[in-house]
C-alpha atoms as a PDB file:
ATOM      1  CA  UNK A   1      -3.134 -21.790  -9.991  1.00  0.00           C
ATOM      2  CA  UNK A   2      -0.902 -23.470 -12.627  1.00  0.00           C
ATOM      3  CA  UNK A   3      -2.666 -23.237 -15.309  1.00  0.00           C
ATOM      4  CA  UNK A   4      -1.608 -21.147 -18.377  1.00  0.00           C
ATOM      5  CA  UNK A   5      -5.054 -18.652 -18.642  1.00  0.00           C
ATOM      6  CA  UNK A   6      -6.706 -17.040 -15.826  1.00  0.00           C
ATOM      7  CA  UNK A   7      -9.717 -15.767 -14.991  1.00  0.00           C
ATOM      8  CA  UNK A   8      -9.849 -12.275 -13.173  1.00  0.00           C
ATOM      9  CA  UNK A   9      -9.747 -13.737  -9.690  1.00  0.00           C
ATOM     10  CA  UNK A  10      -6.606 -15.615 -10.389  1.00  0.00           C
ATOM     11  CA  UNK A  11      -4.873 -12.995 -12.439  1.00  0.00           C
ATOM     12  CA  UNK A  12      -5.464 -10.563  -9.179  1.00  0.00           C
ATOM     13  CA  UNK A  13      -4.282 -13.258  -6.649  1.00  0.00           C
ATOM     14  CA  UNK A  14      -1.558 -13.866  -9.189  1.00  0.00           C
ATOM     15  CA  UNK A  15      -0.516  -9.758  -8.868  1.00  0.00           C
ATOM     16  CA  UNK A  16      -1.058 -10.086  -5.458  1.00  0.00           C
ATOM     17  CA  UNK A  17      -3.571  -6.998  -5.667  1.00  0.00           C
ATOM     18  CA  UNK A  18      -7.425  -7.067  -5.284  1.00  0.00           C
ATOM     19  CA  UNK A  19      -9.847  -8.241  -7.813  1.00  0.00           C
ATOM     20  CA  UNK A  20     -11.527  -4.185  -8.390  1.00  0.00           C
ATOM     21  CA  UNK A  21      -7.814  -2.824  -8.775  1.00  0.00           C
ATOM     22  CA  UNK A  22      -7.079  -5.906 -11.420  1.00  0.00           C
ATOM     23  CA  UNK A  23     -10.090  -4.276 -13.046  1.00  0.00           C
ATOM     24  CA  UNK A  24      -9.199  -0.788 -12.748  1.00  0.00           C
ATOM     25  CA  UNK A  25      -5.528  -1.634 -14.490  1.00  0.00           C
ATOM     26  CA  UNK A  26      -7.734  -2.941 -16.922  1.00  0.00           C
ATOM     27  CA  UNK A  27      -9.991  -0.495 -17.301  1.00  0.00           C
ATOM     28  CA  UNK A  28      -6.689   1.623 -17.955  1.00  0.00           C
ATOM     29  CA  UNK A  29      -5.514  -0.371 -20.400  1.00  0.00           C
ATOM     30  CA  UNK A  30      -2.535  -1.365 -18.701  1.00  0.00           C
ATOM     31  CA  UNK A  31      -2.863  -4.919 -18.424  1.00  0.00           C
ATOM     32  CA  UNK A  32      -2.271  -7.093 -21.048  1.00  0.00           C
ATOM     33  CA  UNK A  33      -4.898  -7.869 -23.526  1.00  0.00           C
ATOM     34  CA  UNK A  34      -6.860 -11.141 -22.628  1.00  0.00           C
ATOM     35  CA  UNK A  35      -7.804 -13.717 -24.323  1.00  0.00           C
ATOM     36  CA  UNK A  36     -11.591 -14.330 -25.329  1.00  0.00           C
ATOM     37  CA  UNK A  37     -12.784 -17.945 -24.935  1.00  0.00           C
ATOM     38  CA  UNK A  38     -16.215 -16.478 -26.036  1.00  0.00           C
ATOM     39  CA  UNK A  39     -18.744 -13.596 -25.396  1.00  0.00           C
ATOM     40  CA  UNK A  40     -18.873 -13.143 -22.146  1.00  0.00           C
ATOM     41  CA  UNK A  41     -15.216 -15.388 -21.137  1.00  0.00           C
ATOM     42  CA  UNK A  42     -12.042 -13.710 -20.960  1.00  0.00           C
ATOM     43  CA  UNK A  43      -8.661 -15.154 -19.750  1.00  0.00           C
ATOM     44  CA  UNK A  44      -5.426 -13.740 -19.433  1.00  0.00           C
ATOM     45  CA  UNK A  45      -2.027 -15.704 -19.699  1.00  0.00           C
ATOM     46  CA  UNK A  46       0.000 -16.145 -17.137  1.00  0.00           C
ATOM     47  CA  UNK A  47       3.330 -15.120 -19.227  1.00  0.00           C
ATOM     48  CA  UNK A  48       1.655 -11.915 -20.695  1.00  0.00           C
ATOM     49  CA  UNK A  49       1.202 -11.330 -16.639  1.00  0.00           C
ATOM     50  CA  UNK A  50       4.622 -12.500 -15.479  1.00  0.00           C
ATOM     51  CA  UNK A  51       6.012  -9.892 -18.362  1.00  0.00           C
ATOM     52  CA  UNK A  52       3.749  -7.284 -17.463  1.00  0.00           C
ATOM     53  CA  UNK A  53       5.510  -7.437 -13.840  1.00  0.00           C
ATOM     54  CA  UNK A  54       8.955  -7.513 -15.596  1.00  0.00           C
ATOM     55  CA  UNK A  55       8.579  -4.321 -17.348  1.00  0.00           C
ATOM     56  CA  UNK A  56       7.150  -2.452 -14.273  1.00  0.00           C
ATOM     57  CA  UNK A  57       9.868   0.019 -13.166  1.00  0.00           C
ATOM     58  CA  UNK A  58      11.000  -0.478  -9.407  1.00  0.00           C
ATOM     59  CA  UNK A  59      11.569   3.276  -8.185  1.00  0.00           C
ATOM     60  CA  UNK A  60      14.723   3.449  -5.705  1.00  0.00           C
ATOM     61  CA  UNK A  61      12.886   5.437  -3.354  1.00  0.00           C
ATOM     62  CA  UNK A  62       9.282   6.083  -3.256  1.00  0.00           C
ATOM     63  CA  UNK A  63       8.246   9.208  -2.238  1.00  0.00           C
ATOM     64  CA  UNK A  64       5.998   9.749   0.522  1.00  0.00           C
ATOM     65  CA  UNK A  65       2.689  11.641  -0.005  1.00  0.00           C
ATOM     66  CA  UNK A  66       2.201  14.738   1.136  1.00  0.00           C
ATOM     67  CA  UNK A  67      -0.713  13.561   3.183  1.00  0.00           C
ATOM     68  CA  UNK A  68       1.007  10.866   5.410  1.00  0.00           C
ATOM     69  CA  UNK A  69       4.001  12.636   5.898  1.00  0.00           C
ATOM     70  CA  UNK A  70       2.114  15.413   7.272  1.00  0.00           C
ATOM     71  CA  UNK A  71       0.045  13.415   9.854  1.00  0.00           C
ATOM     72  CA  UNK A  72       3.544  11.868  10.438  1.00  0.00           C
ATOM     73  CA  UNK A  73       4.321  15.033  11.773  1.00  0.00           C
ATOM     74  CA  UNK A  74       1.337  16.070  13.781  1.00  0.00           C
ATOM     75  CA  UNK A  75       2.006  12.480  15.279  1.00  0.00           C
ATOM     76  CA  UNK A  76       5.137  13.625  16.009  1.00  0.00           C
ATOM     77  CA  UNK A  77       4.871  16.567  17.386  1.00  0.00           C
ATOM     78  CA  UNK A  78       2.172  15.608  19.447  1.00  0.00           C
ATOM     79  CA  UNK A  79       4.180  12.660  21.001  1.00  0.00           C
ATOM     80  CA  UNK A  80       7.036  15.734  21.374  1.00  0.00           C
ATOM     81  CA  UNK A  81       4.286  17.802  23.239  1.00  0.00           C
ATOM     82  CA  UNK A  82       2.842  15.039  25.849  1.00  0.00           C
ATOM     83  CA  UNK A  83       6.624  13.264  26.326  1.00  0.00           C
ATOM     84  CA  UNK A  84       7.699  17.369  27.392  1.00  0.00           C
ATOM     85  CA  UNK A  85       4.239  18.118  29.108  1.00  0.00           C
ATOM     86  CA  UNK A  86       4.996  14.651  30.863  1.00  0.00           C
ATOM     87  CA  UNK A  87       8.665  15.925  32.085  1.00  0.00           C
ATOM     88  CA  UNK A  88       7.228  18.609  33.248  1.00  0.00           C
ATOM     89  CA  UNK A  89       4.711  17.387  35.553  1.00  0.00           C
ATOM     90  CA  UNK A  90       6.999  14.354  36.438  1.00  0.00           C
ATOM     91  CA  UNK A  91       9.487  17.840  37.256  1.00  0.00           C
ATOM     92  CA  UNK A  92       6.931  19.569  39.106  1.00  0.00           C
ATOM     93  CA  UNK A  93       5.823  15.984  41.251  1.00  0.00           C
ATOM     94  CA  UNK A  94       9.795  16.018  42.906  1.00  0.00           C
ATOM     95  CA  UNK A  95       9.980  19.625  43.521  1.00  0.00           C
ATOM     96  CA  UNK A  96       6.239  19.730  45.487  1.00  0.00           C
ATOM     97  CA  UNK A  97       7.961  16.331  47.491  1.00  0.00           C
ATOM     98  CA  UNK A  98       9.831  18.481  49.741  1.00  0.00           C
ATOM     99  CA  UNK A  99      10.855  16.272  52.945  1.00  0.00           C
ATOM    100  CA  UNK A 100       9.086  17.532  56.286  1.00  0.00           C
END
């Protein structure tokens, strides 16, 4: 993949993101323009690419969506729930092993 135009399925690989999002960015018009080789042949450059990753902004933090963090914490309450339902059973185990 050294060539100076590619296709689609290089320009993806090249963004490291799937061929339907490379079209979607497209789509968006956030991609750089490509170049037409002819009707139905379009090519972008690979430096147009390289400075289209330049210019995106890297966020310090990302935040987390609302969705994930909230099955975060069902997850973590429910490993909360079992680990204190397991103490308790682990509790009630000794106490019932009274020596005869």
């Amino acid at each position: 993949m050294s060539a100076a135009l590619l296709d689609a399925n290089e320009g993806a690989a090249f963004l490291g993101i799937s061929v339907r999002k490379f079209y979607q960015l497209r789509a968006q018009g956030l991609l750089p323009s490509p170049v037409r080789l002819g009707e139905r042949t379009v090519r972008y450059r690979r430096s147009d690419l390289v400075t289209f990753v330049e210019r995106l902004q890297v966020a310090d933090t990302i935040p987390e969506p609302e969705q994930l963090a909230a099955g975060r914490m069902k997850r973590l309450s429910a490993e909360h729930t079992s680990d204190a339902n397991r103490r308790e059973r682990e509790a009630a185990e000794r106490g019932a092993k009274v020596p005869a």
